[in-house]
C-alpha atoms as a PDB file:
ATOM      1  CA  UNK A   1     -15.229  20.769  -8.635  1.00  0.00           C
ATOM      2  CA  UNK A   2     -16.331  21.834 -11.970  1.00  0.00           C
ATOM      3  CA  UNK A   3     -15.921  19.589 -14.881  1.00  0.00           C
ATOM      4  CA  UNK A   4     -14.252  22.040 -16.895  1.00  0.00           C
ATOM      5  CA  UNK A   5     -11.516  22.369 -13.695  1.00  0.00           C
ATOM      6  CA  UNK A   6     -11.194  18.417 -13.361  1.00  0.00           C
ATOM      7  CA  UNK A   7     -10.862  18.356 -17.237  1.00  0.00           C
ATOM      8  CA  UNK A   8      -8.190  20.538 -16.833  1.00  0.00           C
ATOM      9  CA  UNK A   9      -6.112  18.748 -13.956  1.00  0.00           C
ATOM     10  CA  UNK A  10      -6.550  15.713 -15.662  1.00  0.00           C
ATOM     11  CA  UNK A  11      -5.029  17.147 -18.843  1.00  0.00           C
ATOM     12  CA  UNK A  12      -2.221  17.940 -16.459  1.00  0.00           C
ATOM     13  CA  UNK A  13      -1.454  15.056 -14.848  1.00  0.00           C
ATOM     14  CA  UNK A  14      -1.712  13.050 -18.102  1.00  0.00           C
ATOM     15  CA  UNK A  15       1.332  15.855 -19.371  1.00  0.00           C
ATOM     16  CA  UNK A  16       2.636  14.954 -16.522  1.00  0.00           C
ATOM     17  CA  UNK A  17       2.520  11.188 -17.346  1.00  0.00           C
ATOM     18  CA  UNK A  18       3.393  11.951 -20.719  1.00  0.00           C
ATOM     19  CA  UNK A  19       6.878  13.387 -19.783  1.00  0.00           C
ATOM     20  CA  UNK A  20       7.841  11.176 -16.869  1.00  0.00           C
ATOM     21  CA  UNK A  21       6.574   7.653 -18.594  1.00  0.00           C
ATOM     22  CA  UNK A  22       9.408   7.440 -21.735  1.00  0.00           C
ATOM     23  CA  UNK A  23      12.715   8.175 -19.084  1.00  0.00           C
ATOM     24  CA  UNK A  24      10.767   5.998 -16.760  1.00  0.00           C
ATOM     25  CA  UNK A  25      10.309   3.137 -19.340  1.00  0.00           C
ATOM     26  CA  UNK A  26      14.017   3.000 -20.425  1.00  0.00           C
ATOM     27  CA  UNK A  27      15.176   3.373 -16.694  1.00  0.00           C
ATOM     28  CA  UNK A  28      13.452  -0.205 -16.659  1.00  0.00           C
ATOM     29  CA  UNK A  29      14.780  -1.937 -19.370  1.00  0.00           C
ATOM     30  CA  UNK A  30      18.672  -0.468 -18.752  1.00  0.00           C
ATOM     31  CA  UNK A  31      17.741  -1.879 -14.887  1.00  0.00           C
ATOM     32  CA  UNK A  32      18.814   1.440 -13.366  1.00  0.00           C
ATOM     33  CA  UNK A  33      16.355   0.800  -9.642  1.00  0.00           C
ATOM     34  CA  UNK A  34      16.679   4.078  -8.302  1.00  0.00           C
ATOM     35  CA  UNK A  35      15.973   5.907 -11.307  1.00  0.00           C
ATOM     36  CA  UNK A  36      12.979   3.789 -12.155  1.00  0.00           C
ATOM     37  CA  UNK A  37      11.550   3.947  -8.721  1.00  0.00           C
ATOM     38  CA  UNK A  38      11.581   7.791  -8.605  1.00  0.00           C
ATOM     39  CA  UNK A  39       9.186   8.436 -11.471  1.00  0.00           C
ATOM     40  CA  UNK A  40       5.980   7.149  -9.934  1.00  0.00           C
ATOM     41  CA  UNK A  41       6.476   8.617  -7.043  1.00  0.00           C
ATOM     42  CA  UNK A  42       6.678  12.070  -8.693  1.00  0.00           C
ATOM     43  CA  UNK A  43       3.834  11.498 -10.823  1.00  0.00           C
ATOM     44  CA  UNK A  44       1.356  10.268  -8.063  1.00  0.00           C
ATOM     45  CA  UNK A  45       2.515  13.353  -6.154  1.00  0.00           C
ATOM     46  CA  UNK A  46       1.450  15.239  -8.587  1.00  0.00           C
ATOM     47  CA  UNK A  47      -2.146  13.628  -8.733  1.00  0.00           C
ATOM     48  CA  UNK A  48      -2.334  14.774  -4.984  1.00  0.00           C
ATOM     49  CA  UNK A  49      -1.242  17.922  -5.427  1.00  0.00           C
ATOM     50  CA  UNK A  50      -3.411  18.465  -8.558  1.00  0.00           C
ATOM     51  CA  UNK A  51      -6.566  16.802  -6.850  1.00  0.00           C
ATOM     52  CA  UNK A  52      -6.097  17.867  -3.306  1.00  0.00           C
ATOM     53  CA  UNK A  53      -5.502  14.953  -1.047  1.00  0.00           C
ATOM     54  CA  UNK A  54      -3.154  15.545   1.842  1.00  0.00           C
ATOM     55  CA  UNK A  55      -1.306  12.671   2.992  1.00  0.00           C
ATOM     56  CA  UNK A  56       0.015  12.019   6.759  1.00  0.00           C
ATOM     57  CA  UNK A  57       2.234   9.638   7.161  1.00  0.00           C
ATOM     58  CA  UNK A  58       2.620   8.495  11.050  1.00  0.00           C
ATOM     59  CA  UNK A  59       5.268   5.727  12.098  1.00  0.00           C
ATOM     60  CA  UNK A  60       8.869   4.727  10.789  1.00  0.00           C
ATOM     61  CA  UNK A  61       8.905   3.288   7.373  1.00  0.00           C
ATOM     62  CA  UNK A  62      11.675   0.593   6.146  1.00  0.00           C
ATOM     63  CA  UNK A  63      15.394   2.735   5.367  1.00  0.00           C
ATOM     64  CA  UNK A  64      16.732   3.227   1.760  1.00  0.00           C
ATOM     65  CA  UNK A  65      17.209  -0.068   0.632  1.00  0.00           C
ATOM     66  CA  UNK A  66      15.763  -1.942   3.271  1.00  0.00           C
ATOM     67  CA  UNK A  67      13.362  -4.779   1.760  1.00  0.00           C
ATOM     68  CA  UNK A  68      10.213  -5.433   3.184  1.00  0.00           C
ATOM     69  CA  UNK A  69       6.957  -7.114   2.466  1.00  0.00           C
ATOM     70  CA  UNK A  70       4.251  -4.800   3.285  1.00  0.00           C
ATOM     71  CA  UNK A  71       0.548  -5.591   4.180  1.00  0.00           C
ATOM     72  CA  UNK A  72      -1.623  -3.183   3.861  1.00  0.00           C
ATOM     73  CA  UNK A  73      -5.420  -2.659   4.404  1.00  0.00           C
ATOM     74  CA  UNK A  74      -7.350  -1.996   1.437  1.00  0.00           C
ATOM     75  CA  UNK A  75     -10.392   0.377   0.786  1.00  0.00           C
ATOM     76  CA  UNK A  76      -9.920   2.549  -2.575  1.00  0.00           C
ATOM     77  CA  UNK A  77      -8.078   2.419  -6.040  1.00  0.00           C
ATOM     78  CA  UNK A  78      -6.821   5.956  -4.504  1.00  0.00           C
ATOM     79  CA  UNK A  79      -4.958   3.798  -2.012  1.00  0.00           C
ATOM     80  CA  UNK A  80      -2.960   3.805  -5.324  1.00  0.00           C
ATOM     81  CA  UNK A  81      -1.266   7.021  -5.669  1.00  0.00           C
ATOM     82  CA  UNK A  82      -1.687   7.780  -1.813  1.00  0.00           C
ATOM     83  CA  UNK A  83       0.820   5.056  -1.406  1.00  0.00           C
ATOM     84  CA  UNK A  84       3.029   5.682  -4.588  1.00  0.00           C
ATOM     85  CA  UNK A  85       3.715   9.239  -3.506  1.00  0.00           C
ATOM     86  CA  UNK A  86       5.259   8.149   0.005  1.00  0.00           C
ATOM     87  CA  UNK A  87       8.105   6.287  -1.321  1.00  0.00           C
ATOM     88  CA  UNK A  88       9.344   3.814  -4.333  1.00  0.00           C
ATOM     89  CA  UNK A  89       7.534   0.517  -4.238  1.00  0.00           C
ATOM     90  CA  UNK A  90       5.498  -2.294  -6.243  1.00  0.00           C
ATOM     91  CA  UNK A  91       2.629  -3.456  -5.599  1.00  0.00           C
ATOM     92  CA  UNK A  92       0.564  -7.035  -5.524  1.00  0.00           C
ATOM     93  CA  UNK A  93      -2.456  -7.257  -8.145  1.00  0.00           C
ATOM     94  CA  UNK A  94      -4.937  -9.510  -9.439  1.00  0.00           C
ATOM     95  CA  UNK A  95      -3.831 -10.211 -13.198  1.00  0.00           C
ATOM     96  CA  UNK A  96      -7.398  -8.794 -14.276  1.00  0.00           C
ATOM     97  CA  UNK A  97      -5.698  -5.425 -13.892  1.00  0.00           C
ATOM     98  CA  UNK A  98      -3.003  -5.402 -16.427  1.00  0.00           C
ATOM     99  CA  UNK A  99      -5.800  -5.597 -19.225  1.00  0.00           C
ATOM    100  CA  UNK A 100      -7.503  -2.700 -18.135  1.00  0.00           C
ATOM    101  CA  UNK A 101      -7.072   0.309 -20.250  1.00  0.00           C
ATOM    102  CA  UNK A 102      -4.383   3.125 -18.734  1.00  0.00           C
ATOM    103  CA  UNK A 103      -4.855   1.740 -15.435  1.00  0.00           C
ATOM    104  CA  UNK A 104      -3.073  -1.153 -16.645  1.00  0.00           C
ATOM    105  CA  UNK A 105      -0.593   0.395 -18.428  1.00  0.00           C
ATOM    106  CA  UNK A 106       0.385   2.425 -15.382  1.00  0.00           C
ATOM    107  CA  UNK A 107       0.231  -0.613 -12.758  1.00  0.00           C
ATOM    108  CA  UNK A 108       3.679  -2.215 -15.005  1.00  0.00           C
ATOM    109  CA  UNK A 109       5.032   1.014 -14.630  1.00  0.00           C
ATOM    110  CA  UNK A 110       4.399   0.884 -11.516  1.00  0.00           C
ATOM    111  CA  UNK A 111       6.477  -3.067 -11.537  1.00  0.00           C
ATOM    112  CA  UNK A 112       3.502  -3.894 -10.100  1.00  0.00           C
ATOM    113  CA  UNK A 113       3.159  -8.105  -9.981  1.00  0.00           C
ATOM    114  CA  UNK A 114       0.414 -10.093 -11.196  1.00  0.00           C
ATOM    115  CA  UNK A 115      -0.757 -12.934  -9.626  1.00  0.00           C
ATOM    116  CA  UNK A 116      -4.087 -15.341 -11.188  1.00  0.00           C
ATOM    117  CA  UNK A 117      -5.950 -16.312  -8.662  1.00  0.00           C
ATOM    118  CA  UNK A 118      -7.543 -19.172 -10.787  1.00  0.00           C
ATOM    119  CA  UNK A 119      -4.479 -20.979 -11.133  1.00  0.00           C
ATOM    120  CA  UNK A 120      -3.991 -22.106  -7.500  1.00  0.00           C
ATOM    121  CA  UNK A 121      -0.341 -23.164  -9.042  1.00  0.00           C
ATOM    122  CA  UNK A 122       0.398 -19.307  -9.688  1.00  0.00           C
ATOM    123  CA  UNK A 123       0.684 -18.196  -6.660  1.00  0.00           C
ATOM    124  CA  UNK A 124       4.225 -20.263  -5.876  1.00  0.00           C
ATOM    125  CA  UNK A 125       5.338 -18.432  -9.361  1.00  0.00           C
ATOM    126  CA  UNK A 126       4.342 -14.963  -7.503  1.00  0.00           C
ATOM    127  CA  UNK A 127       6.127 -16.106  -4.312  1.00  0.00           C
ATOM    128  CA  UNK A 128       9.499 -16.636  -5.917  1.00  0.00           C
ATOM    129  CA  UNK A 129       8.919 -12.955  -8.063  1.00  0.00           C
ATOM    130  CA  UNK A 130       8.227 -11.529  -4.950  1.00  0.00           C
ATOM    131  CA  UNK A 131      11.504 -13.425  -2.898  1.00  0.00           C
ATOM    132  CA  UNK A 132      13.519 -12.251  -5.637  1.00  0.00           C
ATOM    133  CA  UNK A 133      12.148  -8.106  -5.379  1.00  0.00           C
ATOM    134  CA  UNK A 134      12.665  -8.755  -1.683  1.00  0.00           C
ATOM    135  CA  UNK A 135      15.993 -10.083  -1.837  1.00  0.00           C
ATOM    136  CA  UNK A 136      17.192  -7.031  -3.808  1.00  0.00           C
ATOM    137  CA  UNK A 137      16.210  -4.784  -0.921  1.00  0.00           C
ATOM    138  CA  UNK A 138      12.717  -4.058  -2.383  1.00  0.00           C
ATOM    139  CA  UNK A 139       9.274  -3.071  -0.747  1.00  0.00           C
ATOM    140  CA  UNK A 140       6.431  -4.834  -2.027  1.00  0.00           C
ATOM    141  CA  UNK A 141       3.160  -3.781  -1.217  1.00  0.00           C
ATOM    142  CA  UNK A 142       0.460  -6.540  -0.669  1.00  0.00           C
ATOM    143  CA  UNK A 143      -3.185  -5.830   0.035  1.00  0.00           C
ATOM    144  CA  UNK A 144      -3.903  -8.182   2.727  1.00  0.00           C
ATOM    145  CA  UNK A 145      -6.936  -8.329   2.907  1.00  0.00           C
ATOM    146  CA  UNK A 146      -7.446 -10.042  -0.762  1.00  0.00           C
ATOM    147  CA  UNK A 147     -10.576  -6.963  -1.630  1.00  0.00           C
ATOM    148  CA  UNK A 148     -11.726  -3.874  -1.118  1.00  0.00           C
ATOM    149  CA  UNK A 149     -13.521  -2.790   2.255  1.00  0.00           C
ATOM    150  CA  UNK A 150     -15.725   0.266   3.133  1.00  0.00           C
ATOM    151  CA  UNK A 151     -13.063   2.205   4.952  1.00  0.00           C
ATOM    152  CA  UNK A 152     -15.192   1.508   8.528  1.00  0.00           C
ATOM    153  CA  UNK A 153     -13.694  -1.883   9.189  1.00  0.00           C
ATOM    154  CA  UNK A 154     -11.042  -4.389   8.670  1.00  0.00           C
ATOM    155  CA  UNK A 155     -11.553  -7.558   6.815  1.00  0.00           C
ATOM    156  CA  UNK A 156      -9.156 -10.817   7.819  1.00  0.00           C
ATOM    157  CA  UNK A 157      -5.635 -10.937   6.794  1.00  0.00           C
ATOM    158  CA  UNK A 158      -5.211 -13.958   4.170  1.00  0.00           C
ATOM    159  CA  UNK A 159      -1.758 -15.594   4.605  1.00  0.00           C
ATOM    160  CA  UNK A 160      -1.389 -17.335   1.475  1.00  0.00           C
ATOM    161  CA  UNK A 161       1.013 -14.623  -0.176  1.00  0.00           C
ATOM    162  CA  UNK A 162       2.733 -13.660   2.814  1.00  0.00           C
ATOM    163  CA  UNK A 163       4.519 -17.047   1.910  1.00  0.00           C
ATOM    164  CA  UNK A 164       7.073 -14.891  -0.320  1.00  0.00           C
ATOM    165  CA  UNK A 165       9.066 -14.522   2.907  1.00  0.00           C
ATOM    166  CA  UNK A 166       9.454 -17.930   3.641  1.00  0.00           C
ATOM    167  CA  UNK A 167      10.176 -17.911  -0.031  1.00  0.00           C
ATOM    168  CA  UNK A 168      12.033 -14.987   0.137  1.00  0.00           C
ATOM    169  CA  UNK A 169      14.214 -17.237   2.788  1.00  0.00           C
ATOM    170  CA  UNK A 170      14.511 -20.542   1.460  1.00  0.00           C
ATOM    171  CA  UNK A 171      14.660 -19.695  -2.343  1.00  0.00           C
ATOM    172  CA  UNK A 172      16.777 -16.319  -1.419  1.00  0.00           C
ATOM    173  CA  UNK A 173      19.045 -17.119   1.066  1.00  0.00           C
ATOM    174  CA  UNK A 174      17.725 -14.734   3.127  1.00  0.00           C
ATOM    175  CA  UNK A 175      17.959 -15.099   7.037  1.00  0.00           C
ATOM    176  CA  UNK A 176      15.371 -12.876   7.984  1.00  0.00           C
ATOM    177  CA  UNK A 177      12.185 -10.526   6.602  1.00  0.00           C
ATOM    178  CA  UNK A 178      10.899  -7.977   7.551  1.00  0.00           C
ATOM    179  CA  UNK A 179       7.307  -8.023   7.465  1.00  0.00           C
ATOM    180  CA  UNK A 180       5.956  -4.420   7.498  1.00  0.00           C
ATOM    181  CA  UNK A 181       2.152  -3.708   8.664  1.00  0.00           C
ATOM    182  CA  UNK A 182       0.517  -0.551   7.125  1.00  0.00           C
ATOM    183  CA  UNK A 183      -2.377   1.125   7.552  1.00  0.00           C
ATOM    184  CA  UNK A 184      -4.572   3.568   5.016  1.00  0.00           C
ATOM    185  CA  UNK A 185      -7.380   5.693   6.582  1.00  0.00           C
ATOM    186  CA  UNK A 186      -9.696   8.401   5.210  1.00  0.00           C
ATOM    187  CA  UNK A 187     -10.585  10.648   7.701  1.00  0.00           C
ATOM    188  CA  UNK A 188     -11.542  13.981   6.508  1.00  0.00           C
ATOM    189  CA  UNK A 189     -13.126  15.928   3.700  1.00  0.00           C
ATOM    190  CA  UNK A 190     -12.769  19.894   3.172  1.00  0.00           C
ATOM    191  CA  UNK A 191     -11.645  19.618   6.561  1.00  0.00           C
ATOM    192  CA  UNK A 192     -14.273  18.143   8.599  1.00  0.00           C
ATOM    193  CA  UNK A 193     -14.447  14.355   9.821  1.00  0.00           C
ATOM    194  CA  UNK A 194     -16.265  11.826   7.902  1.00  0.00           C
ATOM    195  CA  UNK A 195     -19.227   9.935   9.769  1.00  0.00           C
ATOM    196  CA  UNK A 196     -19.396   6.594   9.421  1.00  0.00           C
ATOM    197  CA  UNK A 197     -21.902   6.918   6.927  1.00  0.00           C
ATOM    198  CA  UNK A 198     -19.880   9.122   4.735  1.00  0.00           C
ATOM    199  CA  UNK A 199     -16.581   7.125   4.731  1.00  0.00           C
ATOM    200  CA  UNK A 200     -17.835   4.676   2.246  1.00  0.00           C
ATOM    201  CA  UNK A 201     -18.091   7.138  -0.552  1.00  0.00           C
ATOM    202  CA  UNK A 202     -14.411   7.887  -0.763  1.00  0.00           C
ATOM    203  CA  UNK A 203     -14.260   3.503  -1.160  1.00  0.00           C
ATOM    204  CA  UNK A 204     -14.277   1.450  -3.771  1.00  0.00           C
ATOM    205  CA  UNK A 205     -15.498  -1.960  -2.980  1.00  0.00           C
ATOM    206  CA  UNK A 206     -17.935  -5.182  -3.848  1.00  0.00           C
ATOM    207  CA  UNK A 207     -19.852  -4.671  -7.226  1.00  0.00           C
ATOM    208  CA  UNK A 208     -18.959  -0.651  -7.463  1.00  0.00           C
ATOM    209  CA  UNK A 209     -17.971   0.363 -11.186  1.00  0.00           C
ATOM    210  CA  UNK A 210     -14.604   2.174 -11.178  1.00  0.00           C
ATOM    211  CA  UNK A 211     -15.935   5.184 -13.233  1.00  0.00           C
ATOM    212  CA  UNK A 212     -18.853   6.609 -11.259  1.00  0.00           C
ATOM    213  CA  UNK A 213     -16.558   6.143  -8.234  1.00  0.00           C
ATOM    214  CA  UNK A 214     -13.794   8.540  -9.508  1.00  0.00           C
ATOM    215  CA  UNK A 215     -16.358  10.562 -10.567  1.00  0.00           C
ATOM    216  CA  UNK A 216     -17.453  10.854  -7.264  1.00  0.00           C
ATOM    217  CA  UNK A 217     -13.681  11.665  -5.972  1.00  0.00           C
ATOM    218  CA  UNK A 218     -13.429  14.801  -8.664  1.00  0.00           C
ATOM    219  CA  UNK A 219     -16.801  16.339  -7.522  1.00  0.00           C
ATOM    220  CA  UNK A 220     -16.198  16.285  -3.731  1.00  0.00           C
ATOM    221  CA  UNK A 221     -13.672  17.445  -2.859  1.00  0.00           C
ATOM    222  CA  UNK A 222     -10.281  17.839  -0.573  1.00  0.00           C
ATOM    223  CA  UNK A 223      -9.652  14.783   0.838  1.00  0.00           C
ATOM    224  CA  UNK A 224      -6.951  13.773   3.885  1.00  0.00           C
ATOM    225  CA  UNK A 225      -5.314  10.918   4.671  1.00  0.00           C
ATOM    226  CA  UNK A 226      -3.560   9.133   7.233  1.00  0.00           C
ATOM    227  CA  UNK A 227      -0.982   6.330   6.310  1.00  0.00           C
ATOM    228  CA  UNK A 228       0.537   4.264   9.939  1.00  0.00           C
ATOM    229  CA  UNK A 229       3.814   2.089   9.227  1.00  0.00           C
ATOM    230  CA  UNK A 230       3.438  -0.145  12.407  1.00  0.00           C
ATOM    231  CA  UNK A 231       5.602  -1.907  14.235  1.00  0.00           C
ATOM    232  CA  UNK A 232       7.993  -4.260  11.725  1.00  0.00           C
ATOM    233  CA  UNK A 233       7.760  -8.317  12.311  1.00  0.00           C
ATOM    234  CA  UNK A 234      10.605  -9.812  12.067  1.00  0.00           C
ATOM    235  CA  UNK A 235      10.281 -13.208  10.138  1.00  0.00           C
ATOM    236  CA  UNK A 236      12.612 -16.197  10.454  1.00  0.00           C
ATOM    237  CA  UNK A 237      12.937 -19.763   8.919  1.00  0.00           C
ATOM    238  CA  UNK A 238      10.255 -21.053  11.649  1.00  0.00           C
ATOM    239  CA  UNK A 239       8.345 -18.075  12.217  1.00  0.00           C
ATOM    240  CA  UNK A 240       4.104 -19.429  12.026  1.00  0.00           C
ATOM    241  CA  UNK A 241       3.046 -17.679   9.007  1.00  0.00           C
ATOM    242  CA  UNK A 242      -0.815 -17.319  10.384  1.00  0.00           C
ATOM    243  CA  UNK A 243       0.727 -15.788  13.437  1.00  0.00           C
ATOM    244  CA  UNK A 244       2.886 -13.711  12.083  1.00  0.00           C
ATOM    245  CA  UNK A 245       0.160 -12.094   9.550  1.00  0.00           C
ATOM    246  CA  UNK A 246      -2.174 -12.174  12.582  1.00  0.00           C
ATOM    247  CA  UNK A 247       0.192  -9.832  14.411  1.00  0.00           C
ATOM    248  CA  UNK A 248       0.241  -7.537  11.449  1.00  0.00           C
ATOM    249  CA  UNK A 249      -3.566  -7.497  11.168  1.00  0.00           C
ATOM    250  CA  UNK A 250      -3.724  -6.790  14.856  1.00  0.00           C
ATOM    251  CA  UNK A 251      -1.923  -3.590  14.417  1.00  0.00           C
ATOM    252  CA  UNK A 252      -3.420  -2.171  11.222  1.00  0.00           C
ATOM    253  CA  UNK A 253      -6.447  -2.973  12.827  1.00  0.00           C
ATOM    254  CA  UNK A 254      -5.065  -0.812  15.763  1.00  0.00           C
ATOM    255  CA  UNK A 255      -4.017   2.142  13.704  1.00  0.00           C
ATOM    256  CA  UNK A 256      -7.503   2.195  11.873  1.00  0.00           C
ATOM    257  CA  UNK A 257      -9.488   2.442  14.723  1.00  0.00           C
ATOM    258  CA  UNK A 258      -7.531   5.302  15.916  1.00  0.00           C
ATOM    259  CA  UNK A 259      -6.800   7.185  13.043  1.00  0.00           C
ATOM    260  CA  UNK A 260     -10.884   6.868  12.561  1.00  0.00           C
ATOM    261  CA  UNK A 261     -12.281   7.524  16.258  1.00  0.00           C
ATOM    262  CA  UNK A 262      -9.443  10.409  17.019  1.00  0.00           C
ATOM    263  CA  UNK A 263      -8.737   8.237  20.263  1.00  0.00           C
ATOM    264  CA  UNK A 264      -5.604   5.613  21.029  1.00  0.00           C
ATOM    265  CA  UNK A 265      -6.915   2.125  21.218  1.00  0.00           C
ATOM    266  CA  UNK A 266      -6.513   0.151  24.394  1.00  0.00           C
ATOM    267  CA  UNK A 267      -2.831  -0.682  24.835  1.00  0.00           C
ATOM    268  CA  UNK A 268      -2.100  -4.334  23.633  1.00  0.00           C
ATOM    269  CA  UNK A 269      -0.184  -6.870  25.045  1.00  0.00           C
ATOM    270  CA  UNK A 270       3.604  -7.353  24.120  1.00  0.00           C
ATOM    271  CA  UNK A 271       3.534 -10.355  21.773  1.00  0.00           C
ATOM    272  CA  UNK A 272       5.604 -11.534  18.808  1.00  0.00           C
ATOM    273  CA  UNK A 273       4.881 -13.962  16.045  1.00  0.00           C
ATOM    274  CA  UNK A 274       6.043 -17.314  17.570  1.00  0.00           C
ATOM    275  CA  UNK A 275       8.192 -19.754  15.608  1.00  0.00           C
ATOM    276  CA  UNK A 276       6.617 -23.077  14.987  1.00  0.00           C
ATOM    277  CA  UNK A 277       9.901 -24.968  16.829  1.00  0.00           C
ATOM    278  CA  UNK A 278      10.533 -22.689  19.902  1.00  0.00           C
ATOM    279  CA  UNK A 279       8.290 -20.190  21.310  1.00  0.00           C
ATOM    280  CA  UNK A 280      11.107 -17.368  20.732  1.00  0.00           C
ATOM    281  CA  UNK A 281       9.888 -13.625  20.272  1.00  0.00           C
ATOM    282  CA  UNK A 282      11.768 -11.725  17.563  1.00  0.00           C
ATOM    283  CA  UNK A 283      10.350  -8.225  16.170  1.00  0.00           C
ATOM    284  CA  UNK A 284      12.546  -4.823  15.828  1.00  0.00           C
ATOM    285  CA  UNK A 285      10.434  -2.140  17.612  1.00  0.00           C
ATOM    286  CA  UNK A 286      10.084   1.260  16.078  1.00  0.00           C
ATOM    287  CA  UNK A 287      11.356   4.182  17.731  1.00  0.00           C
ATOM    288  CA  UNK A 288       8.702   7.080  17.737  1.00  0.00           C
ATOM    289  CA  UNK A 289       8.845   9.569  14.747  1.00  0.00           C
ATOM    290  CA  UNK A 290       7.094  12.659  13.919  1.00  0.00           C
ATOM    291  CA  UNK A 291       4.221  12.571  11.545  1.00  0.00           C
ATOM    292  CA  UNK A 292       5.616  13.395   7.850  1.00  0.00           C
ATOM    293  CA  UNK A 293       3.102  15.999   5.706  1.00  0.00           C
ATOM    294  CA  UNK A 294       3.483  14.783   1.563  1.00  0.00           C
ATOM    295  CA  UNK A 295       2.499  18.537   0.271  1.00  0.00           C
ATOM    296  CA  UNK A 296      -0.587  18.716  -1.190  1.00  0.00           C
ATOM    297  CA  UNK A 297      -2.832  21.676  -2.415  1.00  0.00           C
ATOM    298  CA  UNK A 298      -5.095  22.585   0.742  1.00  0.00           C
ATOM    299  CA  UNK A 299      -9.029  22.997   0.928  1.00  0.00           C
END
């Protein structure tokens, strides 16, 4: 891609932003959800569309209205719009990130919530903002893994945050969460499979500096990706936190390796997060869907 052509789309897409970003605002502060949930979805569809990355969502998602606490693996600050264009929902960010210049701006638009990870005390505040988005049938989207990774493998699940559902249960009188795994892989570009050696070019990750790595993005190309809703958890008053977030890392982990390798992954045992007073299995399984193309401009 030229840089006269990127100049260009970008000049679109910050029209775009431009036009969608005043409605948007006041949908916010007049508290209208529906209306303020459908304008970054637009506008990161249009950043697809504009910059050619096809999106295929596998799996069944949460219904309209359904809360749900979603953890995600993380690779790329294009996880970002890939995500934002599939449906309304907020996402979980280190506070750094609301100082940063436009980015910022557009992760508040986005309702996106802040947590300071050196203030060990801040993360009960996040849990109660987060039982509270939950509680009013919200999906929150919470990079589970705590960084970035290279795209070729999965990092451990942390539990600490997934603590807004017991939150979301004590604090919001909620009976049950639903815990929502999801998985983000990059596995072509202009058509053709990344290697393992390529992957890590389309990531973002350890001491990488933001620019040069959208740089990167603009000058190489179409890009497809693959998003897998796995199979919800369902979690209770005594469901083991560690388990349950080990069961969700267990099948992101799943998804990755097949959306990578082209092949199914062994099939894995039947197993539920237990309960830390009775050994009781409790998860909703997913009944098989059809994989969902977000349009995008092709190669």
């Amino acid at each position: 891609m030229t840089h006269l052509v990127a100049g260009l789309r970008l000049l679109v897409y910050a029209l775009t932003f431009a036009l969608l970003a005043g409605p948007h605002w006041l949908a916010l502060k007049l508290g209208r959800g529906s209306a303020a949930g459908r304008a970054p979805v637009w506008l990161h569809r249009v950043f697809l569309r504009l910059f050619k990355v096809r999106v295929t969502v596998r799996g069944v998602p949460p219904g309209e209205g359904e809360a749900a606490l979603v953890l995600a693996n993380h690779i790329s600050w294009l996880d970002i719009p890939v995500l934002g264009a599939v449906r309304p929902l907020s996402f979980v960010a280190k506070s750094e990130i609301a100082g940063w210049p436009v980015i910022g701006t557009l992760a508040r638009l986005q309702r996106t919530v802040f947590i300071d990870r050196a203030r060990k005390r801040h993360t009960a505040v996040v849990n109660t903002e987060m039982s509270r988005r939950l509680r009013d049938g919200e999906l929150i989207v919470l990079f589970a893994e705590g960084t970035t990774g290279d795209g070729n493998r999965l990092l451990p699940f942390r539990t600490s945050l997934v603590g807004a559902a017991r939150a979301a249960i004590t604090e919001g009188g909620l009976d049950r969460v639903r815990l929502q795994p999801l998985c983000i892989a990059y596995i072509r570009r202009h058509g053709l499979p990344l290697t393992r050696a390529e992957r890590p070019d389309i990531a973002w990750y350890g001491d990488m500096e933001l620019a040069p790595s959208v740089m990167t993005f603009l000058e190489r190309g179409p890009i497809d990706v693959v998003v897998t809703w796995g199979e919800p958890i369902v979690f209770a008053a005594g469901t083991d936190r560690k388990a349950a977030t080990a069961l969700a890392e267990a099948s992101v982990r799943r998804a990755l390796q097949e959306a990578v390798t082209g092949r199914p992954p062994a099939p894995a045992p039947d197993v539920h997060a237990p309960e830390e007073t009775a050994p009781e299995a409790e998860a909703r399984p997913a009944a098989p869907a059809p994989a969902i193309l977000i349009p995008a401009a092709t190669a």
